[in-house]
Structure formats: C-alpha cells, structure tokens
Protein backbone atom coordinates (compact mmCIF):
# COMPACT_ATOMS: atom_id res chain seq x y z
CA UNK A 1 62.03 145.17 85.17
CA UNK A 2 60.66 143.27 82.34
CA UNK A 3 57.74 144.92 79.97
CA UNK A 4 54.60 143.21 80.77
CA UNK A 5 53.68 141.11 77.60
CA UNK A 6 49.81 139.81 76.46
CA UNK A 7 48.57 137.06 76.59
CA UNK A 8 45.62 135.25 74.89
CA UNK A 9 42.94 133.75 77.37
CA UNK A 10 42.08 130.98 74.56
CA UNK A 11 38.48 129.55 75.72
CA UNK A 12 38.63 126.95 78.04
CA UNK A 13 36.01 123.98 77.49
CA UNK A 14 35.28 122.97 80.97
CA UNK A 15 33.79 126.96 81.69
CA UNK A 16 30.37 127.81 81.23
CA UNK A 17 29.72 131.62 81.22
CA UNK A 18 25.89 133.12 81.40
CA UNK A 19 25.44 136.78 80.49
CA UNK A 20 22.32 137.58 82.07
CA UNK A 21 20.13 140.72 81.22
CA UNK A 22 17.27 140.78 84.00
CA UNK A 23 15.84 144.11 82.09
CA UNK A 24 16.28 146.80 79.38
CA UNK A 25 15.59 149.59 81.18
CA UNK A 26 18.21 152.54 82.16
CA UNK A 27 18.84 155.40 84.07
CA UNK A 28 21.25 156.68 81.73
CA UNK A 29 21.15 157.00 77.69
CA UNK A 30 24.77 156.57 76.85
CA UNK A 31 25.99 157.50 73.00
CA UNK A 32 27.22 153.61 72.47
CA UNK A 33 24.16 151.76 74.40
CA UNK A 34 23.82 147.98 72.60
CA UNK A 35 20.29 147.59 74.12
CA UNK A 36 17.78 147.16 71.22
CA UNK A 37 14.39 146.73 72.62
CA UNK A 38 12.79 145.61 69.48
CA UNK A 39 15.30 142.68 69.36
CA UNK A 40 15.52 142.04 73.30
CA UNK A 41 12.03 143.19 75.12
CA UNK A 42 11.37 145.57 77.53
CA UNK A 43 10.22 143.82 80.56
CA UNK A 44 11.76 143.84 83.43
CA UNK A 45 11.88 139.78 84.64
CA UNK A 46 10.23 138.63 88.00
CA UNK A 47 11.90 137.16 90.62
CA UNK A 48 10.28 133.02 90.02
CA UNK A 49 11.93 133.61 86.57
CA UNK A 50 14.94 134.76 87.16
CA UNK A 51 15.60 131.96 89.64
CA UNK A 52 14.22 129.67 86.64
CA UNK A 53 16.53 131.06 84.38
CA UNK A 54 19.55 130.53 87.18
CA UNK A 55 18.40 126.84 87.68
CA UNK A 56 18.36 126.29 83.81
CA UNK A 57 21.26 127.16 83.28
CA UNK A 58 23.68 126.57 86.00
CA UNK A 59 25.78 123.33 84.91
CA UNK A 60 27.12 121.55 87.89
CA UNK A 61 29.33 119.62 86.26
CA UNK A 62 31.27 122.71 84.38
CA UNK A 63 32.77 125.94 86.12
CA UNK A 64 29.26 128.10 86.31
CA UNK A 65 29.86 131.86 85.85
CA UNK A 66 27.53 134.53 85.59
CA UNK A 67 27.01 138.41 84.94
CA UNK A 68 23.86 139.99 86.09
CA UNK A 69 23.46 142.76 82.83
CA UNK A 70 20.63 145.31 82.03
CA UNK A 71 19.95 148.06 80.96
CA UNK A 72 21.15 148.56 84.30
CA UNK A 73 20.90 145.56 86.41
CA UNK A 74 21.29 147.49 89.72
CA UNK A 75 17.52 149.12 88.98
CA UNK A 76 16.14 145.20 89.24
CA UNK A 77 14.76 145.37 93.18
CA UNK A 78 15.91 141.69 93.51
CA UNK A 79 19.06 141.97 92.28
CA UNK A 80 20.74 141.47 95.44
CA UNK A 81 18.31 138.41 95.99
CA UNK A 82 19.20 137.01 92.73
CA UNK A 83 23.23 137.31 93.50
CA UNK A 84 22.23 135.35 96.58
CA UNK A 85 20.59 132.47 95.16
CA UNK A 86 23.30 132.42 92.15
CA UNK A 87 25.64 131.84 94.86
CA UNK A 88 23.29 128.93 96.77
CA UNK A 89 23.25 127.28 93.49
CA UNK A 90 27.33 126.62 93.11
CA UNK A 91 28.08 129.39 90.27
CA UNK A 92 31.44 130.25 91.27
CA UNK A 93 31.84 133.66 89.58
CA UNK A 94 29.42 136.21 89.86
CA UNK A 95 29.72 139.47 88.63
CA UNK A 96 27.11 142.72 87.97
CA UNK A 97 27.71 145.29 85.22
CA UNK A 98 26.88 148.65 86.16
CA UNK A 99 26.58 152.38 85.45
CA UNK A 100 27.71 152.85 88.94
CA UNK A 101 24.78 154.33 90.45
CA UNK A 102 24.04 150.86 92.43
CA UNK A 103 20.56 151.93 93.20
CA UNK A 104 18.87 149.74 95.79
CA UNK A 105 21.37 150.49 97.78
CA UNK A 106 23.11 147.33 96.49
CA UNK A 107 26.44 147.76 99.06
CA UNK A 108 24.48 147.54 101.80
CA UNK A 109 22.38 144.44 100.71
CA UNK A 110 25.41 141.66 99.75
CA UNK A 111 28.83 141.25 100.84
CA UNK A 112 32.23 141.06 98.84
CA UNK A 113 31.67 137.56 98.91
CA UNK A 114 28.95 137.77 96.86
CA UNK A 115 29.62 139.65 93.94
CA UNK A 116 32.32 141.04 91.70
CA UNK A 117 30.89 144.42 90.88
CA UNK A 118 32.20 146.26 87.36
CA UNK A 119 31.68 150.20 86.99
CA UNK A 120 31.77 151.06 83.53
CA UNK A 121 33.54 154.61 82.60
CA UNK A 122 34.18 156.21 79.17
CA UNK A 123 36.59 158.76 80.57
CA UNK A 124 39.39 159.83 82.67
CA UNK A 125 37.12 163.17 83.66
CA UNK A 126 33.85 164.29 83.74
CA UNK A 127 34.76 166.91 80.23
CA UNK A 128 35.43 163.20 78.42
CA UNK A 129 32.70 160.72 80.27
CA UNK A 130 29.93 162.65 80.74
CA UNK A 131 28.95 163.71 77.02
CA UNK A 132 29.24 160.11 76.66
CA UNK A 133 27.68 158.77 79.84
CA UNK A 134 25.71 161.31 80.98
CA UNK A 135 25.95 164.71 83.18
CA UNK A 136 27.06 164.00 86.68
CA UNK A 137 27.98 160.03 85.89
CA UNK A 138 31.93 160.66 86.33
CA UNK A 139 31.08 162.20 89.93
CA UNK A 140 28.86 159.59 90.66
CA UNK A 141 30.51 156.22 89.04
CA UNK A 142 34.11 156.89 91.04
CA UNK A 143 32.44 157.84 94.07
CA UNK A 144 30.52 154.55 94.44
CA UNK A 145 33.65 152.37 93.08
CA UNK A 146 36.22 154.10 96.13
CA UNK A 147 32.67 153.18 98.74
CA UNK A 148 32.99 149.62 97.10
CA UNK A 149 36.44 149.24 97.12
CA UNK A 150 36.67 150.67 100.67
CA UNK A 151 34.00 147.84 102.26
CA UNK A 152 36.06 145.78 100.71
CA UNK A 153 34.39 144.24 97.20
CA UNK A 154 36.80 143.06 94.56
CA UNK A 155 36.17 145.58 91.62
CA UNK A 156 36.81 146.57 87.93
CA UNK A 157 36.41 149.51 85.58
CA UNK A 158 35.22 148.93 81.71
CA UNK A 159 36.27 151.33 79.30
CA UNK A 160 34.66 151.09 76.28
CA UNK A 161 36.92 152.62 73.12
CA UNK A 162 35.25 154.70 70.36
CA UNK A 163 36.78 157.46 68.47
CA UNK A 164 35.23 160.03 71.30
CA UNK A 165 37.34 158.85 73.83
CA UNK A 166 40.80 157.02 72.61
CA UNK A 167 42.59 160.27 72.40
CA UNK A 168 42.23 159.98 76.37
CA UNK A 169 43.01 156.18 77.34
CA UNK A 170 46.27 156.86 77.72
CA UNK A 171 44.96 158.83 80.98
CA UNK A 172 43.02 156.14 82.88
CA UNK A 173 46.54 154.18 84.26
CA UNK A 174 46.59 157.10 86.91
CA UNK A 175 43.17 157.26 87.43
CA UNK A 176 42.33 153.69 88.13
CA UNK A 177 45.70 153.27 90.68
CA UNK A 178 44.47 156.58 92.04
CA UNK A 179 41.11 154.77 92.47
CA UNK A 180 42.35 151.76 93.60
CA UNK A 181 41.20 149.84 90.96
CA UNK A 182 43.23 146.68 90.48
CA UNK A 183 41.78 145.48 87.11
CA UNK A 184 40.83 146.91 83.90
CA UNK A 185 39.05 145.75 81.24
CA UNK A 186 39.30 147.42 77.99
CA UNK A 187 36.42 147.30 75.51
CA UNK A 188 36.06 147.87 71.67
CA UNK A 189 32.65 149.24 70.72
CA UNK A 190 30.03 147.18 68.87
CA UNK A 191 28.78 148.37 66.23
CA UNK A 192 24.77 147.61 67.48
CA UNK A 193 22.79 149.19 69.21
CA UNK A 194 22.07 153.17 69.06
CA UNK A 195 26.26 152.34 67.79
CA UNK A 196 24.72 151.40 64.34
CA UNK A 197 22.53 153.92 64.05
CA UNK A 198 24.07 156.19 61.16
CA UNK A 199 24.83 159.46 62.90
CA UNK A 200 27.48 157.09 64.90
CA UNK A 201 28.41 154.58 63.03
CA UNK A 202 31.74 155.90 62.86
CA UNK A 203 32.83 155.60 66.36
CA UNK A 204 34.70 152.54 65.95
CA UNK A 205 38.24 152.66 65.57
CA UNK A 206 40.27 151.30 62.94
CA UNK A 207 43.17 148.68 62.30
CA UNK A 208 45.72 150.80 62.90
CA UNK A 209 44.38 152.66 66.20
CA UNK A 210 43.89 149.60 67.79
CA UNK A 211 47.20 148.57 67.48
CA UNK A 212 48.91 151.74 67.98
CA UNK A 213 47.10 152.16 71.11
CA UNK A 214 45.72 149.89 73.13
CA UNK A 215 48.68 147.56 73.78
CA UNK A 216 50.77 150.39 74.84
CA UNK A 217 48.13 151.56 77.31
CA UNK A 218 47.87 148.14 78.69
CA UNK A 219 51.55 147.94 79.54
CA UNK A 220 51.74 151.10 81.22
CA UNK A 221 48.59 149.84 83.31
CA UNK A 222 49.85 146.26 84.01
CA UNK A 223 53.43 148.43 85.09
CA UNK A 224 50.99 150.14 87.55
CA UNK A 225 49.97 146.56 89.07
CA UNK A 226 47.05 146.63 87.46
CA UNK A 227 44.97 143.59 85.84
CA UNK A 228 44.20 144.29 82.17
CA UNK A 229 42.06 142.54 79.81
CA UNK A 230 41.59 143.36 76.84
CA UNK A 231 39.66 142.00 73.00
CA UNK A 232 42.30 140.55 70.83
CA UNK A 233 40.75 141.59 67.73
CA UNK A 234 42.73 141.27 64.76
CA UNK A 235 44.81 137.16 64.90
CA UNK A 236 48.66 136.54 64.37
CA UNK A 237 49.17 135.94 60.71
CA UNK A 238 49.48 132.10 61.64
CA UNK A 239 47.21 132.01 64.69
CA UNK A 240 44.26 129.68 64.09
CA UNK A 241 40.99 131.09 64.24
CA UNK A 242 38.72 129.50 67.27
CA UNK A 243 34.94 130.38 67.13
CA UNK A 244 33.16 130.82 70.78
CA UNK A 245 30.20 129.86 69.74
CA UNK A 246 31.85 126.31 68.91
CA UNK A 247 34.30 125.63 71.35
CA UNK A 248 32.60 127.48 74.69
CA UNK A 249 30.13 127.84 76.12
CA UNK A 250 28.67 131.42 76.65
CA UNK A 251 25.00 132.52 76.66
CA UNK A 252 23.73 135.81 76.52
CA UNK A 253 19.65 136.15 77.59
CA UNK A 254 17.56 138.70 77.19
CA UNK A 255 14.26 139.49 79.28
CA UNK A 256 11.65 138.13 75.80
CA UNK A 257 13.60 135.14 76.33
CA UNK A 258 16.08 134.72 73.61
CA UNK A 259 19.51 133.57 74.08
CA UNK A 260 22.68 133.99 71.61
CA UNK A 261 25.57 132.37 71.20
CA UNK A 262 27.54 135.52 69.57
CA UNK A 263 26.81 139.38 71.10
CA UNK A 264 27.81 140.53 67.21
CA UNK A 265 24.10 139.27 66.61
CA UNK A 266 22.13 140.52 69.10
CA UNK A 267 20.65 143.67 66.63
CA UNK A 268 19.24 140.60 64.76
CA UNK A 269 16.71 137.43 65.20
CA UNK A 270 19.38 135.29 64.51
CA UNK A 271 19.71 133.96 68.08
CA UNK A 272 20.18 129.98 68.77
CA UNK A 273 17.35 129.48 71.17
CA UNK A 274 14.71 130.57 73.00
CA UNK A 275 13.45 129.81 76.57
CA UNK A 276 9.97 128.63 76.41
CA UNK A 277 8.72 127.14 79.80
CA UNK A 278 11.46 127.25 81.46
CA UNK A 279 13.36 125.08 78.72
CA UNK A 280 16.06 125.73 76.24
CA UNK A 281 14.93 125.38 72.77
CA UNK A 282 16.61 125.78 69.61
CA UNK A 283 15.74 127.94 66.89
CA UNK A 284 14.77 126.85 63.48
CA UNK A 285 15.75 128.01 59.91
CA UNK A 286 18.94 130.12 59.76
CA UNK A 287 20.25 131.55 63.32
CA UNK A 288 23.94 132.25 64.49
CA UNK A 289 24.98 129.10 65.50
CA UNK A 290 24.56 127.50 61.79
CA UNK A 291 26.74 130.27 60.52
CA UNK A 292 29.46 130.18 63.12
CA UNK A 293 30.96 127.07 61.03
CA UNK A 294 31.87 128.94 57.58
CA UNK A 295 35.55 129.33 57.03
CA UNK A 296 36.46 132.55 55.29
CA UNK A 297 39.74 134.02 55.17
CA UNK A 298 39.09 137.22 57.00
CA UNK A 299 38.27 135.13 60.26
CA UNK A 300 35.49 136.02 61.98
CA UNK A 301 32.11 135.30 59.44
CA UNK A 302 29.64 137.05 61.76
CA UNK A 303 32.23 140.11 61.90
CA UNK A 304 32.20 140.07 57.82
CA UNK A 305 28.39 139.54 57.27
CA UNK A 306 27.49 142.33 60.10
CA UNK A 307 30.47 144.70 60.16
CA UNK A 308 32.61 144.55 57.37
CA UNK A 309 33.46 148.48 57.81
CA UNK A 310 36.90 147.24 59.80
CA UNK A 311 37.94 144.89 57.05
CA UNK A 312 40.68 146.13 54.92
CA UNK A 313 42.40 144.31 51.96
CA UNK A 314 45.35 144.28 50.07
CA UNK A 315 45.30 144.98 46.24
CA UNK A 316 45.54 141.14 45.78
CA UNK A 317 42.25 140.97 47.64
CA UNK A 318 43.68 139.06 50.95
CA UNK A 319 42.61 140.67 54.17
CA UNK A 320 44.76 142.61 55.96
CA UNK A 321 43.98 141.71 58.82
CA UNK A 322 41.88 138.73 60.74
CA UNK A 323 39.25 139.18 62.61
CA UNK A 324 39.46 137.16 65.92
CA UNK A 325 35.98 135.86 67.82
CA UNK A 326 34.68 138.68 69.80
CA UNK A 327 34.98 136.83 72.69
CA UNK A 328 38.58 136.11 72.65
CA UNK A 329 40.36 138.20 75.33
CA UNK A 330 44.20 138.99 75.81
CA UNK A 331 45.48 139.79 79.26
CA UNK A 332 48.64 142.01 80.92
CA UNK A 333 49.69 141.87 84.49
C-alpha cells in the first residue's frame, strides 16, 4: 500500500467561507482560548441579528459556507434555529465548533442534515486534555461525539498543538478510529488570545517540531482511513506565496460587529469592516486588508509584524523558513 502523501487545498475563488461568532461567552476557560473580549464584545447576539448577519452575508452566486463559533456557540439558545435558517438560505456547508458539551440539547433539536458538528480535544486522555480543557471535558467531549456519531451526524475532532500536548499526538490515530471519527483536523496554536499573554507565550512549537511531527502523525491517521487536515505553515522553497485575504473570501465576525479578513489580527483593531445597520462597511486608516499586499521574503507579513517568535534566519539574514497564509490547509486521506 502506498504512504498517504499531502496535499495543499490552495483557496478556491468561487468559495465564500463565514466564520461566525454568535457570542464570547464559555463554559470552559481553556489555557489557549483566542477570545479577547476587549477586541470582540461580550454580548451574546439576538436572534433578528443573527438572521441579519446570515442574509448579509450569504452570496448566492458563490459556494456559501459557514461555522457557527463562540465562546461556545452551543450556549446560544437559537443556535439550532440559526443552523435552520442558514440552511433555508442555500449555504451549503454548515458546521458548529464546540467544546462538546452541546448544551441545549442541540442533538435532539437538528438533524445530520443540518449540521457538521466539530468537538475540539487537546488530548488523547483526560491526564493530557483536561489541564488544558478543563476537569471532566475528556469524559464529556467523547461521550457526546460517539451519541453524535451514533444518530448519525457527520463529525470531526480539532486538536489544537502547543508544546503541552505534542508529545501525545502521536496517540490520537487510535483514539479517533476507536471513536469513530472519520476526520481530523489538526491545529497550530495562535499566538492571541490568553496564548499571548506572557506566562504562555511559549506554547507554540517551533520549525523543526512541526515538521518532525505532524506529517508523520497525519500519515499514520490517513493509514487508519481517516480524513486529515492540517495548516501548511512553513512554503516549499519555490512555492509562491498566496494571501487569503486577497484571493478568498473568508470572514470572521464577532458579536460588536467587526469582521476580519485574517484570524492573526483578531487581538488587534485592525479589522477590514464593520457591520453597521445591517451593512458591510469598510474601515478607514490602516486595517489588515491594506497590509495583506506587502511582499517580504519571509512570506506571511501579518505573521512577521504579529509573531515573529517562529521566524528563524540564516547567518546571511534569509529566512529559514516561509511562512504560508494561516489559512492555507494541506490534506491526507
């Protein structure tokens, strides 16, 4: 049998993906959380609004995908009403983020029809999850992704990779074909959040652990039958760089009613627009999308002006390594 081999999901123009945080709020207070309520509010939207926000941006012309976010979007009481009427409008992909606590008894209020759901796990056991997650998450999170799986919703587990857990990704090939978890989507930490706060601002991984690792844990998933997806990170040395935020189209809203281009800039008021009655409105002076267009050698700007910690150069001052859009995923199967 031949060894599974990545592949680069290179944006596609004609695709129009909406990352949609209905609230900030959270049962949990996980170690890596990227929620910053001074940048992104902490009001919970209503349900008029959100079905303003769905209308506004829902493109009927252009493959329509969104993901209902938080904080943790399951805590939203319309949730399952908003899935609904994301669906009436023609977005083809819908998909909710969780903690896996689906409160609102969420399972019992759509169908697999409706919604993709994704659990999000930091560990192959409770000893490595739960100092990261919370107590009792582990117990919780796989018991309500086997009930999902079981009524039949099409499912996927997030691992997000910081130093406190990469020692153990090697381990969660088993666990997710134990589960019955076809796909897997492997996550690099962002350095935002409570991530940038100083006591953990060295959780993220560098160069060299990235590549050691997480291809090799990839292939022994997609061997398993399992869907993996996965940042690309650092570009082939010829690869040209692409930037989302000029060749896709992805928005990411937040309950005050901003809306980014780029998640590396969400600590920051640097975002493009701003919904103001129910219409999209750019920002003025300098925001994201006017920096997006610099060409630097390391790849990536927003990477070098935010998080230039996983930059290394040689002693003739190239970079070692290039920095590919955040955005830009790789794929095994």
């Amino acid at each position: 049998m031949n060894s599974p081999v990545a592949k680069t999901l290179y944006f596609k123009p004609k695709e129009r993906n909406v990352f949609f945080h209905l609230l900030t709020a959270c049962n949990l207070a996980c170690r890596h959380c990227y929620i910053n309520p001074a940048q992104h509010g902490s009001n919970t939207l209503g349900k008029e609004t959100i079905e303003d926000w769905l209308r506004l941006f829902y493109d009927p012309q252009k493959q329509s995908n969104v993901i209902f976010l938080g904080g943790e979007p399951t805590l939203h009481p319309d949730l399952a009403h908003s899935i609904k009427y994301a669906r009436q409008l023609g977005y083809k992909g819908i998909t909710v983020d969780s903690n896996g606590y689906l409160h609102h008894d969420l399972l019992a209020n759509i169908t697999p029809e409706d919604a993709v759901i994704s659990f999000s796990l930091d560990g192959p056991d409770p000893e490595v999850n739960d100092p990261i997650r919370g107590p009792g998450v582990f117990a919780m999170c796989t018991a309500n992704l086997k009930k999902a799986i079981n009524l039949g919703f099409d499912v996927s587990l997030i691992y997000t990779v910081s130093r406190l857990n990469l020692d153990h990704l090697h381990r969660m090939p088993a666990l997710l074909a134990e589960l019955g978890c076809k796909r897997f989507f492997i996550q690099v930490i962002g350095i935002r959040g409570k991530s940038a706060q100083e006591h953990e601002a060295k959780l993220q991984l560098t160069p060299e652990e990235w590549l050691s690792v997480i291809p090799d844990v990839a292939r022994a998933a997609a061997a398993k039958g399992i869907h993996v997806i996965y940042p690309k990170v650092f570009l082939e040395p010829k690869e040209e760089f692409q930037c989302a935020g000029l060749v896709a189209e992805n928005y990411f809203i937040f309950p005050n009613g901003r809306v980014y281009l780029c998640p590396l800039c969400e600590d920051f008021p640097l975002h493009s627009f701003e919904i103001d009655d129910n219409k999209l409105v750019a920002t003025r002076g300098i925001n994201e999308k006017k920096l997006f267009s610099l060409t630097i050698p390391e790849g990536c700007v927003m990477n070098k002006l935010l998080q230039p910690g996983n930059l290394q150069y040689d002693k003739a001052g190239t970079p070692v390594h290039r920095i590919s859009c955040c955005l830009l995923k790789q794929e095994m199967r």
